[in-house]
N, C-alpha and C. Protein backbone atom coordinates (compact mmCIF):
# COMPACT_ATOMS: atom_id res chain seq x y z
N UNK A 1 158.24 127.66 145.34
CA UNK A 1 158.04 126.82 146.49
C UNK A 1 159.37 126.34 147.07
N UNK A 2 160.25 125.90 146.73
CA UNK A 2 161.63 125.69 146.29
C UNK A 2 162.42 126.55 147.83
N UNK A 3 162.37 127.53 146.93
CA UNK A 3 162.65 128.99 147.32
C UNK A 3 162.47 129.38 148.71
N UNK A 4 160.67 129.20 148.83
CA UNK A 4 160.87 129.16 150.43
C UNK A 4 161.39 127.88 151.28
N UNK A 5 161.15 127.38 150.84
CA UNK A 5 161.25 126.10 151.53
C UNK A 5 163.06 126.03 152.65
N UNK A 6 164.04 126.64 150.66
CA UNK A 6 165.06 126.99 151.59
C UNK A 6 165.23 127.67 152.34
N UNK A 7 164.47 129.09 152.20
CA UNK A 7 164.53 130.13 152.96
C UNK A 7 164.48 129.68 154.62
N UNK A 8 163.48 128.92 154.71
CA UNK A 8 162.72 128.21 156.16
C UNK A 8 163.54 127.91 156.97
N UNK A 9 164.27 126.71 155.83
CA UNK A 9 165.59 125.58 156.44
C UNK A 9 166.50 126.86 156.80
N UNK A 10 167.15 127.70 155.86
CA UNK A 10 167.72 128.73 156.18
C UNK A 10 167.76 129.36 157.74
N UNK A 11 166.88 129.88 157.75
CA UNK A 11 166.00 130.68 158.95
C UNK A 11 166.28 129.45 160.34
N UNK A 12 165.96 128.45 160.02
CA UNK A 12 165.75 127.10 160.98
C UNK A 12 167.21 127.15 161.66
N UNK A 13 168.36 127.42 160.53
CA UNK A 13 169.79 126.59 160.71
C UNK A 13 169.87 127.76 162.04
N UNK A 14 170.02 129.10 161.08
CA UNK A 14 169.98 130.22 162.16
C UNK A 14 169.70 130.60 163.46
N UNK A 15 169.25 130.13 163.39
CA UNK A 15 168.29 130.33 165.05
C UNK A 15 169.01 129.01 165.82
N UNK A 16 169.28 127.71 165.56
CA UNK A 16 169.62 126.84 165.89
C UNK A 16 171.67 127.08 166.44
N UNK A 17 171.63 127.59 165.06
CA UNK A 17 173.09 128.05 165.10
C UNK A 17 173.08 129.28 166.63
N UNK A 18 172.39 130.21 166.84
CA UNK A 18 172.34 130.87 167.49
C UNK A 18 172.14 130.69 169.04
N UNK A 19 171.28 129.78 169.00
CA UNK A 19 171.08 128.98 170.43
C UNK A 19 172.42 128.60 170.82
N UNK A 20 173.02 127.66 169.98
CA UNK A 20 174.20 127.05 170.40
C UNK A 20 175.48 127.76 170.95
N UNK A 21 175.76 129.03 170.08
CA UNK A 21 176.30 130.06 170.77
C UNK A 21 175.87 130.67 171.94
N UNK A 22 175.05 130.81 172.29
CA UNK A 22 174.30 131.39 173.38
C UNK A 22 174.45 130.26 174.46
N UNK A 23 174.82 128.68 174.11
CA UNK A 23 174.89 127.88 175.12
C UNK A 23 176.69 127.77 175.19
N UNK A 24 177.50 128.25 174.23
CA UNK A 24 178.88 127.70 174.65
C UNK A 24 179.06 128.69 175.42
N UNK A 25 179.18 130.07 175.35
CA UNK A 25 179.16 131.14 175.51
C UNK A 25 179.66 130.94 177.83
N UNK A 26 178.60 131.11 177.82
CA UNK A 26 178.28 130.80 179.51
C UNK A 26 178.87 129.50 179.94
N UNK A 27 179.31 128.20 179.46
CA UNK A 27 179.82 127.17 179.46
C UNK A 27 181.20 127.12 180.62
N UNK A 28 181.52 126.21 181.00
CA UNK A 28 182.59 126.07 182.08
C UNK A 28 184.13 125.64 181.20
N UNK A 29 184.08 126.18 180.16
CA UNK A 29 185.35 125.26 179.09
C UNK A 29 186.32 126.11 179.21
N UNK A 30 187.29 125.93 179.20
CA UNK A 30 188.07 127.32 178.82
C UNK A 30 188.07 128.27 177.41
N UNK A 31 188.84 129.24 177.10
CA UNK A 31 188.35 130.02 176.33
C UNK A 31 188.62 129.33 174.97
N UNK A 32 189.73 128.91 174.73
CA UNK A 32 190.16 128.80 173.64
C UNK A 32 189.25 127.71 172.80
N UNK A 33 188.57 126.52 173.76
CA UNK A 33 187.90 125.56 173.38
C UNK A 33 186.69 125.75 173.29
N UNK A 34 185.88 127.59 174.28
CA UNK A 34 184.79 128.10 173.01
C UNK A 34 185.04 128.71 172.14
N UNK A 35 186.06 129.43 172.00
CA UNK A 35 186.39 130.24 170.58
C UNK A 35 186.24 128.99 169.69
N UNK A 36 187.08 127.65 169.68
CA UNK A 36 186.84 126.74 168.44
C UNK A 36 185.30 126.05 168.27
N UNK A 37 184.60 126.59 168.99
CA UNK A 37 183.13 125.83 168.80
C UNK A 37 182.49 126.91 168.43
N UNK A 38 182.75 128.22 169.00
CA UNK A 38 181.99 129.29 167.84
C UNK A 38 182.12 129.22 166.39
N UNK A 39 183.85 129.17 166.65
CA UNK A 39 184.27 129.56 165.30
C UNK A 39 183.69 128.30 164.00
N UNK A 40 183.52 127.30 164.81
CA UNK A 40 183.11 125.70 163.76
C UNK A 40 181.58 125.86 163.58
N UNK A 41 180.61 126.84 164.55
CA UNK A 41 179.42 126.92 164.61
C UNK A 41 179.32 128.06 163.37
N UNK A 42 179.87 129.12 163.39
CA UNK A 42 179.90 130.18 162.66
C UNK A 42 180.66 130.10 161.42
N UNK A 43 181.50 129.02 160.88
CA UNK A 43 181.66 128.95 159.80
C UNK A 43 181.44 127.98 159.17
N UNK A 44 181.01 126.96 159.87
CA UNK A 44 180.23 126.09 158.93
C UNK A 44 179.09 125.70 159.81
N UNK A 45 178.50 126.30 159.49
CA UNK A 45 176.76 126.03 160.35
C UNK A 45 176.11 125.23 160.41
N UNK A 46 176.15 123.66 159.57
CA UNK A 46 175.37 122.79 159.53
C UNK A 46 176.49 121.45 160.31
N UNK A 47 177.16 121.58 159.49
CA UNK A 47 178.24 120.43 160.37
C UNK A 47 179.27 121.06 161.94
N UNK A 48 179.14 122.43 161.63
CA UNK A 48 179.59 122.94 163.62
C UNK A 48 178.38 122.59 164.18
N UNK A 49 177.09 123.13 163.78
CA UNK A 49 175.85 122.68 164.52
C UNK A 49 175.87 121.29 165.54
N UNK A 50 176.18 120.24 164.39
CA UNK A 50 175.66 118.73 164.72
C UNK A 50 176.98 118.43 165.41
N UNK A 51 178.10 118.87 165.21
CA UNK A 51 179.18 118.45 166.08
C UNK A 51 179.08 118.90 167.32
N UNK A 52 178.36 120.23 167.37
CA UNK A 52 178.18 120.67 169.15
C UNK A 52 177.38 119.81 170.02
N UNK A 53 176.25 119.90 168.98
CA UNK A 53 175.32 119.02 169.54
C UNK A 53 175.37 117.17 169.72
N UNK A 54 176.17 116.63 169.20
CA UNK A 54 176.67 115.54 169.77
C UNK A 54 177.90 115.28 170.73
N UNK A 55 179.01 116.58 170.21
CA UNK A 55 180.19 116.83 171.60
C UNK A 55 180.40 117.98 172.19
N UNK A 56 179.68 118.36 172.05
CA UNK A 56 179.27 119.70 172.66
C UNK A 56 178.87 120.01 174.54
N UNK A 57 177.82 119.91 174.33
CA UNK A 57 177.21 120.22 175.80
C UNK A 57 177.16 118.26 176.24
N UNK A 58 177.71 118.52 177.83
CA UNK A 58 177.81 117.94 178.46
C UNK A 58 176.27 117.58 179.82
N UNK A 59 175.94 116.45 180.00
CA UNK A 59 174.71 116.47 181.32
C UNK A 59 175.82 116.54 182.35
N UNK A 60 175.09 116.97 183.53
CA UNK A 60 175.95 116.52 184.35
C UNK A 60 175.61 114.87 185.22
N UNK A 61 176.71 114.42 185.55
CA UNK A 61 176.26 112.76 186.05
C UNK A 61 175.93 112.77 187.08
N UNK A 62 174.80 112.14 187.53
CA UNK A 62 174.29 112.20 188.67
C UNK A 62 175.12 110.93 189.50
N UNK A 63 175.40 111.37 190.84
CA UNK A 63 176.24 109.98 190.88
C UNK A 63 175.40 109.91 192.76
């Protein structure tokens, strides 16, 4: 049970991880500052994850 359970979370991070690339990717940043958000997404997947996703993508301000 264990087992899957990680598997799931596993599977979960992945796909999550994957989105996020798929959102820096197209992004207005320059290059070098998505290469370091891939590279923080893709080598550490749980803490690049949550760092994108809190400084990551920007709204735009409605003014």
């Amino acid at each position: 049970m264990i087992i899957e359970t990680n598997g799931l979370f596993a599977i979960l991070i992945l796909i999550a991880d994957i989105y996020a690339i798929f959102n820096v990717v197209p992004s207005r940043k320059p290059l070098g500052v998505k290469a370091a958000w891939i590279a923080a997404i893709i080598f550490l997947p749980i803490a690049g994850l949550i760092a994108w996703a809190l400084f990551g993508p920007r709204q735009p301000k409605i003014s």
